[in-house]
PDB file of N, CA and C in Angstrom:
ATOM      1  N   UNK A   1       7.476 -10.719  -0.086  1.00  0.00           N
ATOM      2  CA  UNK A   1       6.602 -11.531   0.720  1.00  0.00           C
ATOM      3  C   UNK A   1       6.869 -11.323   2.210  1.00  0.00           C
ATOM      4  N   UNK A   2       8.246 -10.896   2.865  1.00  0.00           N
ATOM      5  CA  UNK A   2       8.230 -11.006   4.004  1.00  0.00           C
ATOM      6  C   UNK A   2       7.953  -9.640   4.527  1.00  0.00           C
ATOM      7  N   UNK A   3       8.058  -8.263   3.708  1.00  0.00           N
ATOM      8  CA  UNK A   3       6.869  -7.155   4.153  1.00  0.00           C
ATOM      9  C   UNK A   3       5.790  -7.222   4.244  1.00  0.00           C
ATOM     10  N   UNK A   4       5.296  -8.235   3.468  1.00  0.00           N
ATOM     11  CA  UNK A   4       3.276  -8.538   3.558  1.00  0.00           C
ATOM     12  C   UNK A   4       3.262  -9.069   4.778  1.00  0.00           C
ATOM     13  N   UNK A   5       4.006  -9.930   4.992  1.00  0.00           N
ATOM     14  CA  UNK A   5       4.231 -10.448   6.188  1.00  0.00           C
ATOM     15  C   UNK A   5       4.599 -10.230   7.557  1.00  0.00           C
ATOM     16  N   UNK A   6       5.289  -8.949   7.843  1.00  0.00           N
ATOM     17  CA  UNK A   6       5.466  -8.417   8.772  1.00  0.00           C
ATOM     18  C   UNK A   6       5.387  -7.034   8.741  1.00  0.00           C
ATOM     19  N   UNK A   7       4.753  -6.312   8.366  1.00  0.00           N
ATOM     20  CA  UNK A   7       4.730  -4.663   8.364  1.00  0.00           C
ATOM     21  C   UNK A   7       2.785  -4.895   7.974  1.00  0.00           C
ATOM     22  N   UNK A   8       2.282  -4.283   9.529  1.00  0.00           N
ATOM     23  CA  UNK A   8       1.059  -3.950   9.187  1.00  0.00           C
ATOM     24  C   UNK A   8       0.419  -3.343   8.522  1.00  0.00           C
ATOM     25  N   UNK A   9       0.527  -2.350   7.587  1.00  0.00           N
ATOM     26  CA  UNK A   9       0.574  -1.189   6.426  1.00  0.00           C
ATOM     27  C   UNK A   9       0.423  -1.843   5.825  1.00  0.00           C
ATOM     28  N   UNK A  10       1.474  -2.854   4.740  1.00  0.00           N
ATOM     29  CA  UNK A  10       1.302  -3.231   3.688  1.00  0.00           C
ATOM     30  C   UNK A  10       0.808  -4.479   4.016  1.00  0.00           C
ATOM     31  N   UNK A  11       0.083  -5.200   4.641  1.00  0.00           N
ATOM     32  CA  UNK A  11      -0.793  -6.523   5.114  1.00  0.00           C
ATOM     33  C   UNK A  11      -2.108  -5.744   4.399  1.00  0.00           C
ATOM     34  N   UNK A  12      -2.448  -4.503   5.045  1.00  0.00           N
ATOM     35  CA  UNK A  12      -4.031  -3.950   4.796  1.00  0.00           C
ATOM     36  C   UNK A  12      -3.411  -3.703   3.449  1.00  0.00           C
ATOM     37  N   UNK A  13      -2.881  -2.925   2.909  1.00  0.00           N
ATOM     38  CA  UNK A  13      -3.267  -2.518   1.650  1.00  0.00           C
ATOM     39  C   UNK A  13      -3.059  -3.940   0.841  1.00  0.00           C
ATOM     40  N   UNK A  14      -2.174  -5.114   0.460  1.00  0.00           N
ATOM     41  CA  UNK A  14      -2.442  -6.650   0.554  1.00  0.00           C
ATOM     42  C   UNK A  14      -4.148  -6.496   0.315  1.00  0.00           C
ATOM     43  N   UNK A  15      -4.494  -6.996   1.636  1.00  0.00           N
ATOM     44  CA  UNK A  15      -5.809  -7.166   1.574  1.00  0.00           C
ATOM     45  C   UNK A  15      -6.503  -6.688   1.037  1.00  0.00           C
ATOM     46  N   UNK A  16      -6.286  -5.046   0.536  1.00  0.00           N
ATOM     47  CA  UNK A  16      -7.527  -4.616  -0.031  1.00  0.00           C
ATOM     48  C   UNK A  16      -7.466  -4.281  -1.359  1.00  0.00           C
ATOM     49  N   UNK A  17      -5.917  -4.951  -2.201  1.00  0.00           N
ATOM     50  CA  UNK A  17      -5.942  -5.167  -3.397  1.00  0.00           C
ATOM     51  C   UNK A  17      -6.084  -6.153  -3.900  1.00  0.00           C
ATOM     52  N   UNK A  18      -6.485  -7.827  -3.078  1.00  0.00           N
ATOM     53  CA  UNK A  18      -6.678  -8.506  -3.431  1.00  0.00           C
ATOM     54  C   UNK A  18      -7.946  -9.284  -3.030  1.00  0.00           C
ATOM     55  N   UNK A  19      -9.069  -7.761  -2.735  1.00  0.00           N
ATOM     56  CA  UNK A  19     -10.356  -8.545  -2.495  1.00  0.00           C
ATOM     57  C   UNK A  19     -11.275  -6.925  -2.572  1.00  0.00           C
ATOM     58  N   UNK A  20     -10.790  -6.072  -2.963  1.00  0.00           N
ATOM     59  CA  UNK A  20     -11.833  -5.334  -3.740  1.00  0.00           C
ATOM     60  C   UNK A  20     -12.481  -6.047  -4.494  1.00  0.00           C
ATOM     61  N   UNK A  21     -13.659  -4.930  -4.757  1.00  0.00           N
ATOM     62  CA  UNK A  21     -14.667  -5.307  -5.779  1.00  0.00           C
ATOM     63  C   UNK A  21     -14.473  -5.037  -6.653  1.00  0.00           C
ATOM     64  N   UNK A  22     -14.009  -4.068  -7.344  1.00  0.00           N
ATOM     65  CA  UNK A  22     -13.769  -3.977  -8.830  1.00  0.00           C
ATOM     66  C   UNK A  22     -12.244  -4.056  -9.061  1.00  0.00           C
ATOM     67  N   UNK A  23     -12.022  -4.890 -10.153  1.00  0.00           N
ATOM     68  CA  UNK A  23     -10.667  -4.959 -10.654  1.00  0.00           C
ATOM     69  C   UNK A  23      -9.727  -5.590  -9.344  1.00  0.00           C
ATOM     70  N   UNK A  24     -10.252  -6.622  -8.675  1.00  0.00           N
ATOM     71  CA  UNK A  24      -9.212  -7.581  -7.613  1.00  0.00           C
ATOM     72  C   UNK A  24      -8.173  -8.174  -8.235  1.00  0.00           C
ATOM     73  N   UNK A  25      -6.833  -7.663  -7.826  1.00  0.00           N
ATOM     74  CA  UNK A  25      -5.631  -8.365  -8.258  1.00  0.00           C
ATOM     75  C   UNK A  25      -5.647  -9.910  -7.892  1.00  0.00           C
ATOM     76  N   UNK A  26      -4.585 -10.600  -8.499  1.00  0.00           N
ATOM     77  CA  UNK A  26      -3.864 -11.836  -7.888  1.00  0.00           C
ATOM     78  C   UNK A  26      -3.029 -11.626  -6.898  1.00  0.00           C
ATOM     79  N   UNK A  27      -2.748 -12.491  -5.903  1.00  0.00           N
ATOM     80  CA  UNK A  27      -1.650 -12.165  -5.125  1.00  0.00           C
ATOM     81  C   UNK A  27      -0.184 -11.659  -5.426  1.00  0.00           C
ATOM     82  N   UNK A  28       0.172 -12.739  -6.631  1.00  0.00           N
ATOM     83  CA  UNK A  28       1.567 -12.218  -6.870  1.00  0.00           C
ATOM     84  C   UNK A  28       1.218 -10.893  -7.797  1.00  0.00           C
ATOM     85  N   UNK A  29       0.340 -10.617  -8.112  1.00  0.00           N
ATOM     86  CA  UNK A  29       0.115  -9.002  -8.895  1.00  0.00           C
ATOM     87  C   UNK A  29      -0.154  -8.463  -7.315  1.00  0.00           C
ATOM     88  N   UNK A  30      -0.668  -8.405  -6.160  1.00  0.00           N
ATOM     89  CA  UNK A  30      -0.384  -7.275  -5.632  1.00  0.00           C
ATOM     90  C   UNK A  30       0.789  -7.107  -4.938  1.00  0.00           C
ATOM     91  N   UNK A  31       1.642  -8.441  -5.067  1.00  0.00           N
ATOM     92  CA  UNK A  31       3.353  -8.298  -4.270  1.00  0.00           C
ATOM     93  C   UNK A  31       3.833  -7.162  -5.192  1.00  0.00           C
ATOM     94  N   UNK A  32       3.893  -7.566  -6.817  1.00  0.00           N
ATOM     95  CA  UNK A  32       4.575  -6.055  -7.067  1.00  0.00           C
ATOM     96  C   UNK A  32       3.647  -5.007  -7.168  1.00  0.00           C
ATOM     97  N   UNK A  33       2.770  -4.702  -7.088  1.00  0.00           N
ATOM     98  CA  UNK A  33       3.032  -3.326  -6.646  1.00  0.00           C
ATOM     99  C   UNK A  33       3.101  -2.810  -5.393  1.00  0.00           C
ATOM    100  N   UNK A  34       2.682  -3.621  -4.431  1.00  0.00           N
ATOM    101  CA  UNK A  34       3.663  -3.585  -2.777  1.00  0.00           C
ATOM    102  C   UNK A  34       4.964  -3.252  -2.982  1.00  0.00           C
ATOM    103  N   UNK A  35       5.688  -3.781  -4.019  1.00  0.00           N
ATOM    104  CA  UNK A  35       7.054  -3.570  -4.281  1.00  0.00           C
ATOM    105  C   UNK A  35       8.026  -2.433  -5.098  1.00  0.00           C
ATOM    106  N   UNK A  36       7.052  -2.221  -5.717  1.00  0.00           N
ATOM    107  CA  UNK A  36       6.876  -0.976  -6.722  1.00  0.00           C
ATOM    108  C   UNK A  36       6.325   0.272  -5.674  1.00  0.00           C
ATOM    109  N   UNK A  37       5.370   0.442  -4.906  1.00  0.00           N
ATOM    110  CA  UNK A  37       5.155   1.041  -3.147  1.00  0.00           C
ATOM    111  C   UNK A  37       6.497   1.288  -2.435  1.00  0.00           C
ATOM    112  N   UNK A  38       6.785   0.160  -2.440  1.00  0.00           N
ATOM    113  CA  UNK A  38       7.916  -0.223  -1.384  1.00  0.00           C
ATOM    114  C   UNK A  38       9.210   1.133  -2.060  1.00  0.00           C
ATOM    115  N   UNK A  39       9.586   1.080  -3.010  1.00  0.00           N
ATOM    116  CA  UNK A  39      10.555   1.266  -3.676  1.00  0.00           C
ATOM    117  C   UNK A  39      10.471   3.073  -3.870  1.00  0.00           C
ATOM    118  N   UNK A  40       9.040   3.526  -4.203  1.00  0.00           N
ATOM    119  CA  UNK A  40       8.302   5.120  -4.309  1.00  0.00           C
ATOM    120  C   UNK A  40       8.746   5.619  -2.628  1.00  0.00           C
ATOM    121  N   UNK A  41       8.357   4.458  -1.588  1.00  0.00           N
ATOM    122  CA  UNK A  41       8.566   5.185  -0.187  1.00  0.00           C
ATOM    123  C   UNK A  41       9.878   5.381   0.311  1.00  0.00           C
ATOM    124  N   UNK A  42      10.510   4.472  -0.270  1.00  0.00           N
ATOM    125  CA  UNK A  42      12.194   4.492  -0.029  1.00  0.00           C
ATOM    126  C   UNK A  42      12.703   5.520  -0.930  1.00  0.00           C
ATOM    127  N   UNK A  43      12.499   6.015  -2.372  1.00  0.00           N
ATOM    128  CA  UNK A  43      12.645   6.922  -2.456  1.00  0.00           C
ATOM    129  C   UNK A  43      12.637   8.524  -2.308  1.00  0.00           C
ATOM    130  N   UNK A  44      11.527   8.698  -1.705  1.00  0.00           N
ATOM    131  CA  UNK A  44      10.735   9.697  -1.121  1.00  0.00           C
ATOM    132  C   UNK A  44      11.625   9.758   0.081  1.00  0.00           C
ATOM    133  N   UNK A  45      11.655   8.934   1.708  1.00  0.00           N
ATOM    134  CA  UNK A  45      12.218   9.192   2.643  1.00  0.00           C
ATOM    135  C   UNK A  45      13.875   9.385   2.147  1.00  0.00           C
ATOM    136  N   UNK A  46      14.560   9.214   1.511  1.00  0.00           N
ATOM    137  CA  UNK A  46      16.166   9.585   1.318  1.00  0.00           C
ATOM    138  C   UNK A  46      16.251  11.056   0.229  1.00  0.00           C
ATOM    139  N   UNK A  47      15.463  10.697  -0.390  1.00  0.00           N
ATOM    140  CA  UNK A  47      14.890  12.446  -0.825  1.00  0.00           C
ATOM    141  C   UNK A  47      14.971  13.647  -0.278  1.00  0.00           C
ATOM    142  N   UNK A  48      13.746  13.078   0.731  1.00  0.00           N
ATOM    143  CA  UNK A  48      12.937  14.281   1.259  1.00  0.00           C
ATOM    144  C   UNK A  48      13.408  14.301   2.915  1.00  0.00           C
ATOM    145  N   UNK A  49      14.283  13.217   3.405  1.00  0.00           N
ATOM    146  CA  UNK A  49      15.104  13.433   4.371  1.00  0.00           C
ATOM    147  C   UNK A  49      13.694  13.180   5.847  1.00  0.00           C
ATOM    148  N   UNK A  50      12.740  12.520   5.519  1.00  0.00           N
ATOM    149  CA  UNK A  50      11.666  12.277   6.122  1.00  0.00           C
ATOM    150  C   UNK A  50      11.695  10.854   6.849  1.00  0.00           C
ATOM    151  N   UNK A  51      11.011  11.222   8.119  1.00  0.00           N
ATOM    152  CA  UNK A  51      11.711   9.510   8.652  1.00  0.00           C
ATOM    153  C   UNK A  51      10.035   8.627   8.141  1.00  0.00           C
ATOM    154  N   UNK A  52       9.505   7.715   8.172  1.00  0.00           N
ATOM    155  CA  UNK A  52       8.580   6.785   8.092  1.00  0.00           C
ATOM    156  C   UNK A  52       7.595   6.777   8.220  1.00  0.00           C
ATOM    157  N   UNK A  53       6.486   7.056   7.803  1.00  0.00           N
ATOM    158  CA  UNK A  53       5.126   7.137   8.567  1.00  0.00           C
ATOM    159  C   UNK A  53       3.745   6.805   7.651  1.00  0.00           C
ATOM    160  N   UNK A  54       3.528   5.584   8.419  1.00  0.00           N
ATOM    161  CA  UNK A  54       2.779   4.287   7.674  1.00  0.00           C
ATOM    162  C   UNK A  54       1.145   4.875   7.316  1.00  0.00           C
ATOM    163  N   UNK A  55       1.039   5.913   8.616  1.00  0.00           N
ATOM    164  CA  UNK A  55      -0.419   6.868   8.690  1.00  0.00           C
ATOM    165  C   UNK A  55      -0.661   7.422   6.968  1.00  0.00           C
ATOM    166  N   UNK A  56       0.615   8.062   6.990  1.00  0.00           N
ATOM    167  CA  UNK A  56       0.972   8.838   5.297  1.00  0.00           C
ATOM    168  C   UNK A  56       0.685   7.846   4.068  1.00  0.00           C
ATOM    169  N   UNK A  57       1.227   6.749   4.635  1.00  0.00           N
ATOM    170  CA  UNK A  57       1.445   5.675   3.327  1.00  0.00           C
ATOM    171  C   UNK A  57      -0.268   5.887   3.284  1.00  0.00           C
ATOM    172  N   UNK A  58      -0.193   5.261   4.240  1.00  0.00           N
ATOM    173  CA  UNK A  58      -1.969   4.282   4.179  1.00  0.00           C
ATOM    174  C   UNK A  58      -3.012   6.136   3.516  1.00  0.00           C
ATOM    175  N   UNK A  59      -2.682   6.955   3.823  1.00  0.00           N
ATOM    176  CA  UNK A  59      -3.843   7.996   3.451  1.00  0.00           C
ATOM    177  C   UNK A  59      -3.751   8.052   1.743  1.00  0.00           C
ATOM    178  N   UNK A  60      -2.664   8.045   1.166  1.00  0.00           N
ATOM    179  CA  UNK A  60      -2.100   8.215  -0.179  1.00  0.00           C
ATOM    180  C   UNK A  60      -2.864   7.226  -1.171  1.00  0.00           C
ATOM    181  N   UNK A  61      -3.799   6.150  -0.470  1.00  0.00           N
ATOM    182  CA  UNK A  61      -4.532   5.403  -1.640  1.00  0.00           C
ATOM    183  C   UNK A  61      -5.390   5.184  -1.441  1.00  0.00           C
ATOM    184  N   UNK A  62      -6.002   6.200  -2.614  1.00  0.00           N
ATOM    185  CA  UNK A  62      -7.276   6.740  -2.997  1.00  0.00           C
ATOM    186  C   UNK A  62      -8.315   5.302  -2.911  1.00  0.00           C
ATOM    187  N   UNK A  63      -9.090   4.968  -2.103  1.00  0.00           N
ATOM    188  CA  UNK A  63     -10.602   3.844  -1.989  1.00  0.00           C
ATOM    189  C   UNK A  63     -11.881   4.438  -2.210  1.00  0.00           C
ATOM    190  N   UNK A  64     -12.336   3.822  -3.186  1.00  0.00           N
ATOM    191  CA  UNK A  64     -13.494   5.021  -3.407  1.00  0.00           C
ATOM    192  C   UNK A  64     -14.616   4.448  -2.424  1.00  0.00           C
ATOM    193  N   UNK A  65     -14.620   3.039  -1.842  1.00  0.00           N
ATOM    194  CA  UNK A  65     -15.902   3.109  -1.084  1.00  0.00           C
ATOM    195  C   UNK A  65     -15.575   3.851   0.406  1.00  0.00           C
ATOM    196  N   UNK A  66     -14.442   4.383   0.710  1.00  0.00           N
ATOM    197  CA  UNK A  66     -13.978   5.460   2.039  1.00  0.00           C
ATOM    198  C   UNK A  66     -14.526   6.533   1.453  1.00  0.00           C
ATOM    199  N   UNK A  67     -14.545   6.862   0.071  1.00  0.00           N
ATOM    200  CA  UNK A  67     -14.767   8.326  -0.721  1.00  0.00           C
ATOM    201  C   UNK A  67     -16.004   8.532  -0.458  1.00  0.00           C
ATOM    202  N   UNK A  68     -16.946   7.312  -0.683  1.00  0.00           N
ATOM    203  CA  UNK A  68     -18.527   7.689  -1.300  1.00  0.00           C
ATOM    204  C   UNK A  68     -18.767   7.607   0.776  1.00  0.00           C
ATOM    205  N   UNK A  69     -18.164   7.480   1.545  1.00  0.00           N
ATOM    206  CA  UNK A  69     -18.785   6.934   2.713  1.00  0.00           C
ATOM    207  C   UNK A  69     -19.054   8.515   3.653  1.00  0.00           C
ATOM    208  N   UNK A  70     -17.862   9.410   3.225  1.00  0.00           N
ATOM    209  CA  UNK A  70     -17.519  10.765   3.710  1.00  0.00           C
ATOM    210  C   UNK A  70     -18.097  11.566   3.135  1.00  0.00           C
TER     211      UNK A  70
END
Protein backbone atom coordinates (compact mmCIF):
# COMPACT_ATOMS: atom_id res chain seq x y z
CA UNK A 1 0.00 0.00 0.00
CA UNK A 2 2.66 2.49 0.65
CA UNK A 3 4.16 1.99 -3.12
CA UNK A 4 0.59 2.73 -4.50
CA UNK A 5 1.04 5.42 -2.49
CA UNK A 6 4.10 6.98 -3.21
CA UNK A 7 5.77 5.82 -6.48
CA UNK A 8 3.97 7.36 -9.49
CA UNK A 9 4.33 4.20 -11.81
CA UNK A 10 2.56 1.99 -9.76
CA UNK A 11 -0.41 4.72 -8.75
CA UNK A 12 -1.17 4.61 -12.83
CA UNK A 13 -0.91 1.11 -13.32
CA UNK A 14 -3.31 0.95 -9.69
CA UNK A 15 -5.58 2.91 -11.58
CA UNK A 16 -5.79 1.21 -14.60
CA UNK A 17 -6.27 -2.20 -13.07
CA UNK A 18 -8.86 -1.17 -11.09
CA UNK A 19 -11.09 0.67 -13.54
CA UNK A 20 -10.58 -0.93 -16.89
CA UNK A 21 -13.28 -2.09 -18.78
CA UNK A 22 -12.95 -5.51 -19.11
CA UNK A 23 -12.08 -7.76 -16.27
CA UNK A 24 -11.58 -4.63 -13.40
CA UNK A 25 -9.82 -5.97 -10.40
CA UNK A 26 -10.61 -5.19 -6.65
CA UNK A 27 -8.26 -3.11 -4.97
CA UNK A 28 -6.71 -5.56 -2.74
CA UNK A 29 -6.47 -7.90 -6.06
CA UNK A 30 -4.54 -5.18 -7.73
CA UNK A 31 -2.08 -4.63 -4.49
CA UNK A 32 -0.88 -8.13 -5.28
CA UNK A 33 -0.10 -8.04 -8.35
CA UNK A 34 1.60 -4.54 -7.80
CA UNK A 35 3.41 -6.83 -5.51
CA UNK A 36 3.99 -9.73 -7.50
CA UNK A 37 5.37 -6.48 -10.22
CA UNK A 38 7.14 -5.23 -7.46
CA UNK A 39 9.05 -8.44 -6.75
CA UNK A 40 9.65 -9.44 -11.10
CA UNK A 41 11.39 -5.69 -11.05
CA UNK A 42 13.53 -6.31 -8.10
CA UNK A 43 14.46 -9.32 -9.56
CA UNK A 44 15.34 -8.29 -12.92
CA UNK A 45 17.44 -5.05 -11.61
CA UNK A 46 19.94 -7.42 -9.23
CA UNK A 47 20.04 -9.82 -12.17
CA UNK A 48 20.59 -7.84 -14.88
CA UNK A 49 22.71 -5.30 -12.85
CA UNK A 50 20.25 -2.47 -14.33
CA UNK A 51 19.50 0.59 -12.29
CA UNK A 52 15.43 1.59 -12.37
CA UNK A 53 13.43 2.84 -14.96
CA UNK A 54 9.71 3.37 -14.41
CA UNK A 55 9.47 4.48 -18.48
CA UNK A 56 10.40 0.45 -18.95
CA UNK A 57 8.05 -0.69 -16.25
CA UNK A 58 5.13 1.36 -17.53
CA UNK A 59 5.87 0.21 -21.53
CA UNK A 60 5.87 -3.68 -20.45
CA UNK A 61 1.91 -3.67 -19.98
CA UNK A 62 0.34 -4.56 -22.79
CA UNK A 63 -3.39 -2.00 -22.89
CA UNK A 64 -5.19 -2.87 -25.68
CA UNK A 65 -7.19 0.42 -25.92
CA UNK A 66 -3.25 2.21 -26.43
CA UNK A 67 -3.04 -0.89 -29.03
CA UNK A 68 -6.25 -0.28 -31.08
CA UNK A 69 -5.42 3.71 -30.76
CA UNK A 70 -1.81 3.31 -32.77
Amino acid sequence: MPLVANNKGFQELHSYYTTRSQNPLKKKQSLVLLSCKLIRVFFALLTKGIAYDPDKMMNDIKRPLLQEAA
